[in-house]
PDB file of N, CA and C in Angstrom:
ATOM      1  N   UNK A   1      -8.427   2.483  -5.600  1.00  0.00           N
ATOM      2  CA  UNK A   1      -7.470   2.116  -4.578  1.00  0.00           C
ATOM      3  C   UNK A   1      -7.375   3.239  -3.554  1.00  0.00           C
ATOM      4  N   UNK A   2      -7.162   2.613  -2.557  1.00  0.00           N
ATOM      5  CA  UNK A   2      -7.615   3.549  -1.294  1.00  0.00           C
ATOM      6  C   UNK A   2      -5.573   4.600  -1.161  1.00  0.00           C
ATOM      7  N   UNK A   3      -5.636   6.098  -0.370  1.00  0.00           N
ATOM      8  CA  UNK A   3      -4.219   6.195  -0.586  1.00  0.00           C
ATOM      9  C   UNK A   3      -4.938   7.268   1.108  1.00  0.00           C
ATOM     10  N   UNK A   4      -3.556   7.266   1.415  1.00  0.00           N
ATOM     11  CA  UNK A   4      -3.631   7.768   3.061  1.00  0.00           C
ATOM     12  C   UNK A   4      -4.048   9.408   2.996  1.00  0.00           C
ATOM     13  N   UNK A   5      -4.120   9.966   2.133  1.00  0.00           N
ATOM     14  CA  UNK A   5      -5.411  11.198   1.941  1.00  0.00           C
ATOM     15  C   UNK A   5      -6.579  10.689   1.650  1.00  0.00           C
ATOM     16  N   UNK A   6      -6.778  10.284   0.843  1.00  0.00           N
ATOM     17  CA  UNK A   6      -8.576   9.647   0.728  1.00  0.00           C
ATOM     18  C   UNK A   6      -9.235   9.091   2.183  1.00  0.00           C
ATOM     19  N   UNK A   7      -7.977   8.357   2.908  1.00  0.00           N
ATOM     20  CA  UNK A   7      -8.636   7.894   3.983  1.00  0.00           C
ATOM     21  C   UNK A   7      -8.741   8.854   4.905  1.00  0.00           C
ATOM     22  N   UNK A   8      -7.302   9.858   4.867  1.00  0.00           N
ATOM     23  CA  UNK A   8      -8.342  10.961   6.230  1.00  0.00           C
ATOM     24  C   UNK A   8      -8.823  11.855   5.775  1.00  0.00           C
ATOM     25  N   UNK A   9      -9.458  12.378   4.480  1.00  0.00           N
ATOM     26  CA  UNK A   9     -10.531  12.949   4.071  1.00  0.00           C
ATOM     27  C   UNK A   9     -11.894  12.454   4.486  1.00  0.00           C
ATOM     28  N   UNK A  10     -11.932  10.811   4.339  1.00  0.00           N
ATOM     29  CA  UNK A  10     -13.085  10.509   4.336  1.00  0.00           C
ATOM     30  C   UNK A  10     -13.633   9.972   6.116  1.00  0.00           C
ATOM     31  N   UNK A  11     -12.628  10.159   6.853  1.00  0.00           N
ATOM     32  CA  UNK A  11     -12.711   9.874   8.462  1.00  0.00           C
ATOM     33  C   UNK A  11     -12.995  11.363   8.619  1.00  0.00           C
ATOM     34  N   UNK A  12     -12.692  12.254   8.025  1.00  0.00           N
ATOM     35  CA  UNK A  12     -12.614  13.606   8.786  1.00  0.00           C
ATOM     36  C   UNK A  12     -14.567  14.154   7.804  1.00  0.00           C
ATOM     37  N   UNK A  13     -14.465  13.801   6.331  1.00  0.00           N
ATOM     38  CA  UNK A  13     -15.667  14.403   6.089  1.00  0.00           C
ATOM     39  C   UNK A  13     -17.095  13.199   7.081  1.00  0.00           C
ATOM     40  N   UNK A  14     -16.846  12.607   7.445  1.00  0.00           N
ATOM     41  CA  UNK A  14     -17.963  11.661   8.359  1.00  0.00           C
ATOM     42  C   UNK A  14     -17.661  12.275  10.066  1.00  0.00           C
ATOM     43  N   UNK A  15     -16.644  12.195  10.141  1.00  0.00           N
ATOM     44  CA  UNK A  15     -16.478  12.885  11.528  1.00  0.00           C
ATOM     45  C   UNK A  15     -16.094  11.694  12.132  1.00  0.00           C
ATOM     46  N   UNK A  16     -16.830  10.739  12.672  1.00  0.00           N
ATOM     47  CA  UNK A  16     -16.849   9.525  13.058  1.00  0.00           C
ATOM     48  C   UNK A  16     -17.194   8.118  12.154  1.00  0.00           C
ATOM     49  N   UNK A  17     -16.516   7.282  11.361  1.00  0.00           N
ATOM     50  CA  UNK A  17     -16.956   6.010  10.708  1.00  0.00           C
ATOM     51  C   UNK A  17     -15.971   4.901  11.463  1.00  0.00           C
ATOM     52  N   UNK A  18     -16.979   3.904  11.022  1.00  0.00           N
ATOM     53  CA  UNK A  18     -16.938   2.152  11.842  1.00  0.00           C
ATOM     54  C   UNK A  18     -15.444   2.298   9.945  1.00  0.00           C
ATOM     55  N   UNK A  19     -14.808   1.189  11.032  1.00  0.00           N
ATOM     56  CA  UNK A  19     -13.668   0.727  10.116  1.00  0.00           C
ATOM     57  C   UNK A  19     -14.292   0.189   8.345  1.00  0.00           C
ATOM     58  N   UNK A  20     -15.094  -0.633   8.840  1.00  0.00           N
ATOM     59  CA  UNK A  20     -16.124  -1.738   7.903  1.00  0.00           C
ATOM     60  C   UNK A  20     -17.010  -0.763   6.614  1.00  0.00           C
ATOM     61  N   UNK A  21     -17.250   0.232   6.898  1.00  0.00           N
ATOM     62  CA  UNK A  21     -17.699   1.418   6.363  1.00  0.00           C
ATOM     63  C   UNK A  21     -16.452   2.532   5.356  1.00  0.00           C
ATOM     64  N   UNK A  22     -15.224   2.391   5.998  1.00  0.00           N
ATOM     65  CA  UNK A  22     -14.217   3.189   5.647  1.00  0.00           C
ATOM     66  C   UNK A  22     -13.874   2.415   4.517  1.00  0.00           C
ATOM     67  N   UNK A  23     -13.871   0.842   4.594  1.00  0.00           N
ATOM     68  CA  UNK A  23     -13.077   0.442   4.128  1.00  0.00           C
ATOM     69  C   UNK A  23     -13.892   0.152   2.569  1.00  0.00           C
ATOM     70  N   UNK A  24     -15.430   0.573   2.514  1.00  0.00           N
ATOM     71  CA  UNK A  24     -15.705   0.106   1.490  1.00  0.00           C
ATOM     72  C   UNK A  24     -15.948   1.589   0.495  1.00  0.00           C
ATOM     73  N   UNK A  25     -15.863   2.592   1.513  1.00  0.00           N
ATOM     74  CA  UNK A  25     -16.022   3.856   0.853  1.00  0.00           C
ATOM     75  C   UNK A  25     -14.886   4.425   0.143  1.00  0.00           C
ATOM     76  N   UNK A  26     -13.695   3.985   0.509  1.00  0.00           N
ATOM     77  CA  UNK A  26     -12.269   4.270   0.004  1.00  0.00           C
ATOM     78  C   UNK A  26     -11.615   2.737  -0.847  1.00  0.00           C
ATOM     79  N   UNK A  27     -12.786   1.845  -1.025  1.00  0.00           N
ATOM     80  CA  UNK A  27     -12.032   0.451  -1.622  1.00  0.00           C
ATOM     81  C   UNK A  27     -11.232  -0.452  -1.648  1.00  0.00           C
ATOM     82  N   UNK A  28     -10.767  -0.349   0.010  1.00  0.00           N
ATOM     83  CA  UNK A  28      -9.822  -0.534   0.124  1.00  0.00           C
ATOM     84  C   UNK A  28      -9.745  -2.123   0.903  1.00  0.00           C
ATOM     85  N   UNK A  29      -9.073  -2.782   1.382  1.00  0.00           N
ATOM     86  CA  UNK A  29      -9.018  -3.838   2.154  1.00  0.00           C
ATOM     87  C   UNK A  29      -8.982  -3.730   3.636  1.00  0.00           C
ATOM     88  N   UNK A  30      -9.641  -4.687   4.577  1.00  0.00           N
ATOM     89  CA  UNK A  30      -9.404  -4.049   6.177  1.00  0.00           C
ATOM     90  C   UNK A  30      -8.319  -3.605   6.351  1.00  0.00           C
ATOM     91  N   UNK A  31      -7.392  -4.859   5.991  1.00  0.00           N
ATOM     92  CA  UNK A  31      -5.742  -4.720   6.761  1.00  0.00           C
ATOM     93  C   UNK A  31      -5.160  -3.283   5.798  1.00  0.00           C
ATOM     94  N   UNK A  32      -5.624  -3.396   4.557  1.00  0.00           N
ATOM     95  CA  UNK A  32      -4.155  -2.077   3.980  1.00  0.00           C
ATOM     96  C   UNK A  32      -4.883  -0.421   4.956  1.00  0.00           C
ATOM     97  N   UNK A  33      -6.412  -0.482   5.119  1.00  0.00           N
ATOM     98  CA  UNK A  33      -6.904   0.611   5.609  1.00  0.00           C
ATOM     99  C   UNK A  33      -6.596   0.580   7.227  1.00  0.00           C
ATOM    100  N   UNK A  34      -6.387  -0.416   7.673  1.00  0.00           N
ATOM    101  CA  UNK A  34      -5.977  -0.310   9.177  1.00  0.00           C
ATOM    102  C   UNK A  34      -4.994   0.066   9.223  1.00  0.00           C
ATOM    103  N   UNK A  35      -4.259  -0.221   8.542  1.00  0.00           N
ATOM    104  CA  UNK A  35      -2.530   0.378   8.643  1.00  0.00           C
ATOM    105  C   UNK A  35      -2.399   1.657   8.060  1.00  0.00           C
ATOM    106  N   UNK A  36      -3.326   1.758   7.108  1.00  0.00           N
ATOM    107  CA  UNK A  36      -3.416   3.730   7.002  1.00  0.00           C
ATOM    108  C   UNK A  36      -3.683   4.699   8.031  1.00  0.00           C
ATOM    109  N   UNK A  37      -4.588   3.957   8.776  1.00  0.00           N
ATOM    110  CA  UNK A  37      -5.278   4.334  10.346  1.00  0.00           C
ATOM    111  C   UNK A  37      -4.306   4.859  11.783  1.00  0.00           C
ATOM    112  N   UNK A  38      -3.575   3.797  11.234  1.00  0.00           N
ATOM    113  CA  UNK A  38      -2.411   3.676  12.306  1.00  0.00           C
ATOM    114  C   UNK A  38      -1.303   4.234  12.018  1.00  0.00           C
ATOM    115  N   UNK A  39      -1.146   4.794  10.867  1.00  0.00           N
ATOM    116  CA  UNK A  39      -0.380   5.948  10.445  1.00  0.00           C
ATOM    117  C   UNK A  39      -1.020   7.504  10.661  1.00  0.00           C
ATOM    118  N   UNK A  40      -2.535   7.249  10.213  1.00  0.00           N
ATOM    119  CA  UNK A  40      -2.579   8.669  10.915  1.00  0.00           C
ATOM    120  C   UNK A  40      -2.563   9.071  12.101  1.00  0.00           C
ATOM    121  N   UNK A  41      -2.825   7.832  12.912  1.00  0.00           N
ATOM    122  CA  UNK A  41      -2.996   7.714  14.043  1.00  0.00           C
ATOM    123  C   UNK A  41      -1.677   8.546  14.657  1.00  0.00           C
ATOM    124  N   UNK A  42      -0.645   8.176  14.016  1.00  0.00           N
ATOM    125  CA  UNK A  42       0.859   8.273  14.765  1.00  0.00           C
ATOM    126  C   UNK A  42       1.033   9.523  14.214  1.00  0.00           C
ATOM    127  N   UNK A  43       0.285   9.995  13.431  1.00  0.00           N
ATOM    128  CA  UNK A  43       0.549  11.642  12.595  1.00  0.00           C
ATOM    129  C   UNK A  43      -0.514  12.674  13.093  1.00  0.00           C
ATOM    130  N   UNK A  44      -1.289  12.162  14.366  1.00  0.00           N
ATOM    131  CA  UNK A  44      -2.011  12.698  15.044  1.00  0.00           C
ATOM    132  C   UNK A  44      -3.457  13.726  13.956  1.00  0.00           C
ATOM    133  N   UNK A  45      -3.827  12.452  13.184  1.00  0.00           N
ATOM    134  CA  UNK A  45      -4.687  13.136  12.481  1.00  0.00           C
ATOM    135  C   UNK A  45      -6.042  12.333  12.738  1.00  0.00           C
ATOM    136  N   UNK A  46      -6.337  11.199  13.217  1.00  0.00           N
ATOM    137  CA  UNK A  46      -7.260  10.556  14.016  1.00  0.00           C
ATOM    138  C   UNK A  46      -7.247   9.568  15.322  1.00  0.00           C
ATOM    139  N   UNK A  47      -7.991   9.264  15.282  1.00  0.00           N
ATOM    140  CA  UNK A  47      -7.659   8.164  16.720  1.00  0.00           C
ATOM    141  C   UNK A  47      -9.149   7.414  17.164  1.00  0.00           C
ATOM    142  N   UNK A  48      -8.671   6.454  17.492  1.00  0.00           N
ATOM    143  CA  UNK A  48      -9.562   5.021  17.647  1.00  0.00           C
ATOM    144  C   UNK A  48     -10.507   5.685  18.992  1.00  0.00           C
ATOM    145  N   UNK A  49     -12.136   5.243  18.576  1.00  0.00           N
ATOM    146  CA  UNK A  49     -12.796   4.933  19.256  1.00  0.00           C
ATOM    147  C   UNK A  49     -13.257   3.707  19.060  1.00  0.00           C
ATOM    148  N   UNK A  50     -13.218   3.418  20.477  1.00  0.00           N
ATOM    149  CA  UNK A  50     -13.987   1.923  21.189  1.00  0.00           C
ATOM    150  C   UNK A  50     -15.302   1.999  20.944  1.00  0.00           C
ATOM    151  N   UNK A  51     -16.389   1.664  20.640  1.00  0.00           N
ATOM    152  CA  UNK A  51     -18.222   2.112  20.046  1.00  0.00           C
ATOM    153  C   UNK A  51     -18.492   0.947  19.944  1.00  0.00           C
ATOM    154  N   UNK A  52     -19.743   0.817  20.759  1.00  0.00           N
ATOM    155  CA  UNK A  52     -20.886  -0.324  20.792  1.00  0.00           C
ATOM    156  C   UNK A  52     -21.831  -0.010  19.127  1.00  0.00           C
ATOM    157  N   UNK A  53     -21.692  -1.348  18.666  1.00  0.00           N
ATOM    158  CA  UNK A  53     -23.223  -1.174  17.811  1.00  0.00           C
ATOM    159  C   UNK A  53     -24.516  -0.655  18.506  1.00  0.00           C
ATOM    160  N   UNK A  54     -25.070  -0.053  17.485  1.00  0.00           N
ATOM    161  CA  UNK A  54     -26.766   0.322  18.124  1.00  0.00           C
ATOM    162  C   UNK A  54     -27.402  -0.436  17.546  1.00  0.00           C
ATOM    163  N   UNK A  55     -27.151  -1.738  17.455  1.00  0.00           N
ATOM    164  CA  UNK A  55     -28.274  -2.472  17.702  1.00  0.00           C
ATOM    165  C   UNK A  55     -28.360  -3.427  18.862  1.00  0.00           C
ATOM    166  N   UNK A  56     -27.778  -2.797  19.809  1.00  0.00           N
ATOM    167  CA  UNK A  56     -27.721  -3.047  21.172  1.00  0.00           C
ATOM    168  C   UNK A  56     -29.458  -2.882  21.915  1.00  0.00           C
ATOM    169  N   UNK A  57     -30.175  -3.221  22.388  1.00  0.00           N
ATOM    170  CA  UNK A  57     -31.482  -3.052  22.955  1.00  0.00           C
ATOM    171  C   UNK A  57     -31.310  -2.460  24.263  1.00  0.00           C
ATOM    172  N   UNK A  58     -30.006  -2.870  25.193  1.00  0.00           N
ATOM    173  CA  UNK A  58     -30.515  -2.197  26.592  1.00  0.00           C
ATOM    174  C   UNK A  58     -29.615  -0.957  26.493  1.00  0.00           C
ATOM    175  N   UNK A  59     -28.550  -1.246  25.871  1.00  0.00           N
ATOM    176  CA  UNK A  59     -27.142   0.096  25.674  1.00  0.00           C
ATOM    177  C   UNK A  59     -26.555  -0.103  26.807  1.00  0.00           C
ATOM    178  N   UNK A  60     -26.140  -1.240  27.483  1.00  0.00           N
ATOM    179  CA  UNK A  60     -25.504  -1.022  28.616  1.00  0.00           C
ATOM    180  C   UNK A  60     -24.910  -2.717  27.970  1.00  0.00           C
ATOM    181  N   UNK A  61     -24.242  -2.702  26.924  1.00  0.00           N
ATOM    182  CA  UNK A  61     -23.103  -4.198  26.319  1.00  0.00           C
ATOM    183  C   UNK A  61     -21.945  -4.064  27.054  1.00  0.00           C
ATOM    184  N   UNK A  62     -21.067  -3.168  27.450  1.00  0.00           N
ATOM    185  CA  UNK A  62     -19.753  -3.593  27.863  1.00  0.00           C
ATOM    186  C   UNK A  62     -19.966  -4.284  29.288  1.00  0.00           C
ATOM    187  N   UNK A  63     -21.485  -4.123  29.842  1.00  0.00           N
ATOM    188  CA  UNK A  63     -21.279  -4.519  31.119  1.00  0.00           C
ATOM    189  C   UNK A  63     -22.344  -6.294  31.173  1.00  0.00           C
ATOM    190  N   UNK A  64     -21.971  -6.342  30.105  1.00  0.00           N
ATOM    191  CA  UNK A  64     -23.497  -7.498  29.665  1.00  0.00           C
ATOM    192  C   UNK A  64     -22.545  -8.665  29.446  1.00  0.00           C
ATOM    193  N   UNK A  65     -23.017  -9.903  30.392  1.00  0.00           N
ATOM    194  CA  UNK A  65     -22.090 -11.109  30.723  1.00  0.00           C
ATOM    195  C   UNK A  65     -22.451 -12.181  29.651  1.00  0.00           C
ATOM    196  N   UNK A  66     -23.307 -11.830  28.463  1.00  0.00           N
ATOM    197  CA  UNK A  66     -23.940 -12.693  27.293  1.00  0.00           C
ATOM    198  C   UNK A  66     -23.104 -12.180  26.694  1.00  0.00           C
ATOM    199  N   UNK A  67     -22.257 -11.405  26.118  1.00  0.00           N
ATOM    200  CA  UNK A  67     -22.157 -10.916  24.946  1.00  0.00           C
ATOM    201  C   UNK A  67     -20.108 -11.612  24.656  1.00  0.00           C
ATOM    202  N   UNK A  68     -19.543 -11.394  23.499  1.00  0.00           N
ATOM    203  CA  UNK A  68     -18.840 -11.851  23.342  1.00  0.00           C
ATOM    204  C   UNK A  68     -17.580 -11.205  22.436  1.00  0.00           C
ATOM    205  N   UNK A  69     -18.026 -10.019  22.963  1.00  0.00           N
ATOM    206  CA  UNK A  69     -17.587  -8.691  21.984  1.00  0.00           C
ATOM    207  C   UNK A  69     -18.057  -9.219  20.141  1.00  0.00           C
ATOM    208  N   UNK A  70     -19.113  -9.445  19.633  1.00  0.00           N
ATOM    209  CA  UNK A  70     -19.487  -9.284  18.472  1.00  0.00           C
ATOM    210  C   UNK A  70     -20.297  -8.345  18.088  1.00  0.00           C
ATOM    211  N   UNK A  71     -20.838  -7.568  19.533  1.00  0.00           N
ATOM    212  CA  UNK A  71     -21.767  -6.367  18.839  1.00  0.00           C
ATOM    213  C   UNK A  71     -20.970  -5.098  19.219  1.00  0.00           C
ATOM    214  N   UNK A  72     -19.347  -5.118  19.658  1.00  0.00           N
ATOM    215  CA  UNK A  72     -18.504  -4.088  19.430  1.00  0.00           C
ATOM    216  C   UNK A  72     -17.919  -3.710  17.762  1.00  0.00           C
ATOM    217  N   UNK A  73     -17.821  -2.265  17.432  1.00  0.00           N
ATOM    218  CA  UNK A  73     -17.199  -2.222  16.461  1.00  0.00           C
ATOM    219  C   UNK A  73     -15.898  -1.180  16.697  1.00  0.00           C
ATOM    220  N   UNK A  74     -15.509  -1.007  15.414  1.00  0.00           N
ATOM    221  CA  UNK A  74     -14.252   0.091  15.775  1.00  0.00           C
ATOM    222  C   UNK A  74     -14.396   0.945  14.452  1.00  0.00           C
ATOM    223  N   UNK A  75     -14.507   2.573  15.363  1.00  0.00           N
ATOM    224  CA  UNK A  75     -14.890   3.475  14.882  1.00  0.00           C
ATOM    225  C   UNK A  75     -13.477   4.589  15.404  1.00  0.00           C
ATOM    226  N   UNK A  76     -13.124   5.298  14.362  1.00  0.00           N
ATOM    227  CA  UNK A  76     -12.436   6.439  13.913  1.00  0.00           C
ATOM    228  C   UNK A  76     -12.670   7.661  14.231  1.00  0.00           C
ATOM    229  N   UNK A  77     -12.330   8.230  14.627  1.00  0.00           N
ATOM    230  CA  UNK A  77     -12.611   9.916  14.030  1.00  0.00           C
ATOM    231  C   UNK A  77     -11.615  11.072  14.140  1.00  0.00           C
ATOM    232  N   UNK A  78     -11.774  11.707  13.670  1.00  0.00           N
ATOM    233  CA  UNK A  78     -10.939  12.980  12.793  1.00  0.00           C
ATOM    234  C   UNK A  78     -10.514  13.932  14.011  1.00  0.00           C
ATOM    235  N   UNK A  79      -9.347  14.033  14.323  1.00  0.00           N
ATOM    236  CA  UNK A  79      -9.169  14.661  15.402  1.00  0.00           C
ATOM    237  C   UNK A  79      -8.776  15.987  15.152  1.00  0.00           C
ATOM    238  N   UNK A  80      -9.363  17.064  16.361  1.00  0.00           N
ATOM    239  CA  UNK A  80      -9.770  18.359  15.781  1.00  0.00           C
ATOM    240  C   UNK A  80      -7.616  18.626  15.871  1.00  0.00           C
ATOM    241  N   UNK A  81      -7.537  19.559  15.115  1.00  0.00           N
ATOM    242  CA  UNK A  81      -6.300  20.540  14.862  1.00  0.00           C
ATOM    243  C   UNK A  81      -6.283  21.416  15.993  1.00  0.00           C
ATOM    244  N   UNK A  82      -5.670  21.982  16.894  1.00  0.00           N
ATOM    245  CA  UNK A  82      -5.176  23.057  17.872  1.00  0.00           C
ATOM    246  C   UNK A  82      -4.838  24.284  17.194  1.00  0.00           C
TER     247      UNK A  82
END
């Protein structure tokens, strides 16, 4: 079971991880790990990046009129200490 140290241990030892990744490395469920997220978030211990998949071919998706946000993901990372 995932607990709100495991999760920012494991955002901070990756540096950067996709939610989908967090959630299977700490066992946890999307929703209970999103809301851990959003607690550290508010405890200023990570914060949301916006990140295209790379399996993007041209790398230019946010500006691509095919797409339907399914090759966006949401990625984390460990925000440095002052």
């Amino acid at each position: 079971m995932a607990s709100l140290l495991k999760v920012r241990d494991t955002v901070a030892l990756h540096g950067r991880i996709e939610l989908n990744q967090l959630c299977r490395e700490v066992n946890g469920s999307p929703a209970m790990v999103l809301a851990m997220l959003q607690r550290l978030e508010q405890m200023g211990c990570v914060e949301k990046v916006d990140d295209i998949d790379n399996g993007c071919v041209s790398g230019s998706c946010k500006g691509c009129p095919e797409t339907s946000k399914n090759c966006e993901t949401v990625v984390y990372k460990a925000k440095s200490v002052h």
